[in-house]
Protein backbone atom coordinates (compact mmCIF):
# COMPACT_ATOMS: atom_id res chain seq x y z
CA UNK A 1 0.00 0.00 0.00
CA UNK A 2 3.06 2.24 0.32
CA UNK A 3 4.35 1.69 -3.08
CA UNK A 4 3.11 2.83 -6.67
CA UNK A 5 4.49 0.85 -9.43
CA UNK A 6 4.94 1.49 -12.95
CA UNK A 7 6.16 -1.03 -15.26
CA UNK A 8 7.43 -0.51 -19.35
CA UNK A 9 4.55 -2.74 -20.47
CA UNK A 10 1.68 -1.75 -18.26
CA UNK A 11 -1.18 -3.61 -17.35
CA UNK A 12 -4.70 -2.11 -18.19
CA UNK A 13 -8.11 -4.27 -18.01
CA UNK A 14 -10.78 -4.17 -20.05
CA UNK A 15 -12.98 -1.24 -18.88
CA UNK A 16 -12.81 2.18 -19.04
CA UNK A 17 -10.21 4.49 -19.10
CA UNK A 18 -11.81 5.86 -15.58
CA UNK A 19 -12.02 2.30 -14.15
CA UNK A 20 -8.36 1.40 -15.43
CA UNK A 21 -7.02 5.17 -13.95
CA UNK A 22 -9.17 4.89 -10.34
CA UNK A 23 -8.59 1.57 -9.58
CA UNK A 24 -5.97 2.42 -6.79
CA UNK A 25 -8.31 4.15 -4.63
CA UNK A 26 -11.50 1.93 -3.20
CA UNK A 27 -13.40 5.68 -3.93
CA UNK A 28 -11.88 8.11 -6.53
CA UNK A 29 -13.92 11.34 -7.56
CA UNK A 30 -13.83 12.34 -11.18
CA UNK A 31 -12.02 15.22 -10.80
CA UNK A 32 -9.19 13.74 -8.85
CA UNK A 33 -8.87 11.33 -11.82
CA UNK A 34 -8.57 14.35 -14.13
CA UNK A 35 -5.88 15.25 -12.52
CA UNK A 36 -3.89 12.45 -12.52
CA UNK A 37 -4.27 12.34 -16.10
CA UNK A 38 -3.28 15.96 -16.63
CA UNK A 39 -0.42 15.56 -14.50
CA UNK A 40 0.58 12.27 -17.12
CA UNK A 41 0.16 14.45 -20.31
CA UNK A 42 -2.73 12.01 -20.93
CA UNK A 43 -5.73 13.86 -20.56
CA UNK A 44 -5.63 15.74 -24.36
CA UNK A 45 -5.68 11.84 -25.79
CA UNK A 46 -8.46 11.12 -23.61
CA UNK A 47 -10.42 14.25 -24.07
CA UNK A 48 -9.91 13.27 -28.48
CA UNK A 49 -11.46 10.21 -28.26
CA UNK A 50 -15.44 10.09 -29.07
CA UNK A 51 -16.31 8.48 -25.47
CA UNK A 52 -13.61 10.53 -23.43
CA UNK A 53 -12.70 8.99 -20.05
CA UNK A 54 -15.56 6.68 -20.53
CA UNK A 55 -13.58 4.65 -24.01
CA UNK A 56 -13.18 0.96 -23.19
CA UNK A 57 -9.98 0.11 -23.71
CA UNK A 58 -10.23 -3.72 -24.18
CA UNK A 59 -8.02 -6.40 -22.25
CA UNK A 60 -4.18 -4.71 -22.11
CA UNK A 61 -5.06 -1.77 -23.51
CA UNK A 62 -4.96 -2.68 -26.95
CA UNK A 63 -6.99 0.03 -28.09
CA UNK A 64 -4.75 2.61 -26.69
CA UNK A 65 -0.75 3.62 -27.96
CA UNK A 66 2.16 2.39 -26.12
CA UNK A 67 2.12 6.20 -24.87
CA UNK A 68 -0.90 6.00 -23.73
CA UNK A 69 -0.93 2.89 -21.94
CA UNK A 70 2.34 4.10 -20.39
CA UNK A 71 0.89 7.85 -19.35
CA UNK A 72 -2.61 6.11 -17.79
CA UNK A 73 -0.41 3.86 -15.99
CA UNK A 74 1.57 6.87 -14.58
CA UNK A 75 -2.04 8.60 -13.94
CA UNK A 76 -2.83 5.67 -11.89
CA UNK A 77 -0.14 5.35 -10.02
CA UNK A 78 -0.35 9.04 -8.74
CA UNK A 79 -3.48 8.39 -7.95
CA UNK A 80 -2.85 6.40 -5.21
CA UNK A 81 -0.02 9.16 -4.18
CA UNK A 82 1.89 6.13 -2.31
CA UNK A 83 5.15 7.83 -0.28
CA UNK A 84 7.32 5.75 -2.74
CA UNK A 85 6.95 5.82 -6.69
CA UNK A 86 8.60 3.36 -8.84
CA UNK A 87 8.67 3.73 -12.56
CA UNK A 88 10.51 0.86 -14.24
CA UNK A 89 11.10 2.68 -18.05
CA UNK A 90 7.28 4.02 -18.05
CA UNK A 91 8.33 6.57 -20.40
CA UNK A 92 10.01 4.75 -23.08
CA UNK A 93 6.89 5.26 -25.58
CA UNK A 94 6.25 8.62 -25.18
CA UNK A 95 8.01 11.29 -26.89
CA UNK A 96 11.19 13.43 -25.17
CA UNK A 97 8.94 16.42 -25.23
CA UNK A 98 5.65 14.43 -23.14
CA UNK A 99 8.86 13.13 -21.38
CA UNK A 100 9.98 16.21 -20.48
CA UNK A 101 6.36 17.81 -19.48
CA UNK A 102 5.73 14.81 -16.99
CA UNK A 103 9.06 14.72 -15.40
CA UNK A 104 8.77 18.83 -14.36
CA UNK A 105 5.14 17.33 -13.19
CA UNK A 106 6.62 14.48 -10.94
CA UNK A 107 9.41 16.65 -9.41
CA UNK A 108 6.65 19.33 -8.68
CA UNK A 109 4.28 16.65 -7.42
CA UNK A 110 6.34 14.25 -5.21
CA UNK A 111 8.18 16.68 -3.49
CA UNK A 112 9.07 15.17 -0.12
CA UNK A 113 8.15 11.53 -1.74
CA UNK A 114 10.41 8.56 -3.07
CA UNK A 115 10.37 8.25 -6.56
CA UNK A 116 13.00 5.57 -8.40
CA UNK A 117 12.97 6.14 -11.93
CA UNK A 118 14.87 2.76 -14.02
CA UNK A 119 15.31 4.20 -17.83
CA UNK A 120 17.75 3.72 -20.81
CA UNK A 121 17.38 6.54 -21.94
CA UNK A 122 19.13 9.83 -19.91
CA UNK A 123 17.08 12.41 -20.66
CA UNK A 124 14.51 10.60 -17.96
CA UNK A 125 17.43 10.68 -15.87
CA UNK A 126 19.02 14.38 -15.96
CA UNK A 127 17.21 16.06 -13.30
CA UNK A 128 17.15 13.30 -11.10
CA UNK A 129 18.87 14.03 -7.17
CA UNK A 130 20.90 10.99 -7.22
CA UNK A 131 21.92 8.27 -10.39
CA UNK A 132 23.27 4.63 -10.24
CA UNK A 133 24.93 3.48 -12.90
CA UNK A 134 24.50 -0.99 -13.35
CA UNK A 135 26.24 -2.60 -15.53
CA UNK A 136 25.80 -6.55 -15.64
CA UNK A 137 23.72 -5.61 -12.29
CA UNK A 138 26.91 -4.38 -10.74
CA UNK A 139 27.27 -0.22 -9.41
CA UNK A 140 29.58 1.10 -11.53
CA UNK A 141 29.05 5.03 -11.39
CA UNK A 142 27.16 7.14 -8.87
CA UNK A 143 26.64 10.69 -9.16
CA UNK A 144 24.33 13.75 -9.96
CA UNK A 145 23.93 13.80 -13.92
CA UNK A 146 26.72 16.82 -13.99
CA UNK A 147 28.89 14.40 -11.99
CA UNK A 148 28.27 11.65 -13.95
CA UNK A 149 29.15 13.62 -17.36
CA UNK A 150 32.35 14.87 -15.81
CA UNK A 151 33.78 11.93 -14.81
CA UNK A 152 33.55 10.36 -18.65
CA UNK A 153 32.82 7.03 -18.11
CA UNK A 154 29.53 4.82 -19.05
CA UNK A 155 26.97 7.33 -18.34
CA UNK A 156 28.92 10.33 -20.41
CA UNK A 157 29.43 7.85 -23.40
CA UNK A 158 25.83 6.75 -23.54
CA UNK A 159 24.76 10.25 -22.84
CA UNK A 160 26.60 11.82 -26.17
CA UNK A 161 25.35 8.85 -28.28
CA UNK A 162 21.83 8.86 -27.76
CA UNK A 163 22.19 12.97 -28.06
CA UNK A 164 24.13 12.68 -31.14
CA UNK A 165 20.87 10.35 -32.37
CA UNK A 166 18.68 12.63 -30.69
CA UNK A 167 20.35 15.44 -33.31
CA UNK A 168 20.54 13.07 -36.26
CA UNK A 169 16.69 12.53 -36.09
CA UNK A 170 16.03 16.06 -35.70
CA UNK A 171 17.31 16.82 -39.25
């Protein structure tokens, strides 16, 4: 009950987009659902579609992106606003931009709270207070991201490749 959990490939039954959002709280009011969903960058997709918060989204999600899955998940999980957050590369489908937008959200909202963020890719990593570094599920760097770009190894190397890609597909 003290932990949220998000996972890459995220879990939604087949109900609504409400139901799949609110199940973490026994009662959740409409507007507190809202919320979480704005807070996710998921509440524009939700508002688009022709049944809104009410769209069935059929066993796993499949009616709904990767994204989308991911940012409902992320809705639901702040929902239950559990002291520790984990979010095990939730944000791989969604766009650097959306990525962006929800991290500023998180660091806004769980001020005071845990929240462990496991990604591949370092932009979801930048801003974050502390970063461990596993390779082969050893600790091999430690640091803040400033730290970690100093010192040259892993991190820095991985960090100027995925920007130089980053670059690359901006052209």
């Amino acid at each position: 009950s003290q932990i949220g959990m998000v996972l890459q490939e995220p879990f939604l039954y087949s109900g609504s987009i409400k139901e799949n959002v609110g199940i973490t709280k026994e009662s959740s009011a409409f507007d507190d659902i809202r919320e979480a969903c704005e807070i996710a960058c998921v509440d524009s997709a939700i508002d688009s579609f022709t049944d809104g918060y009410e769209t069935i989204v059929g066993e796993r999600g499949v009616t709904l992106s990767g994204g989308q899955k991911q940012r409902s998940s992320i809705a639901r999980a702040l929902l239950k606003n559990a002291p520790v957050l984990i979010m095990d590369d939730s944000l791989s489908a969604v766009d650097t931009d959306t990525e962006e937008q929800i991290l500023e959200n998180l660091i806004r909202l769980r001020k005071g709270k845990t929240t462990i963020i496991i990604a591949h890719r370092v932009s979801t990593l930048q801003k974050a207070d502390h970063i461990a570094v596993l390779t082969e599920g050893e600790l091999t760097e430690y640091g803040t991201h400033d730290e970690l770009i100093r010192e040259g190894g892993f991190y820095a190397k991985i960090y100027e490749k995925q920007q130089l890609e980053q670059e690359l597909n901006e052209m």
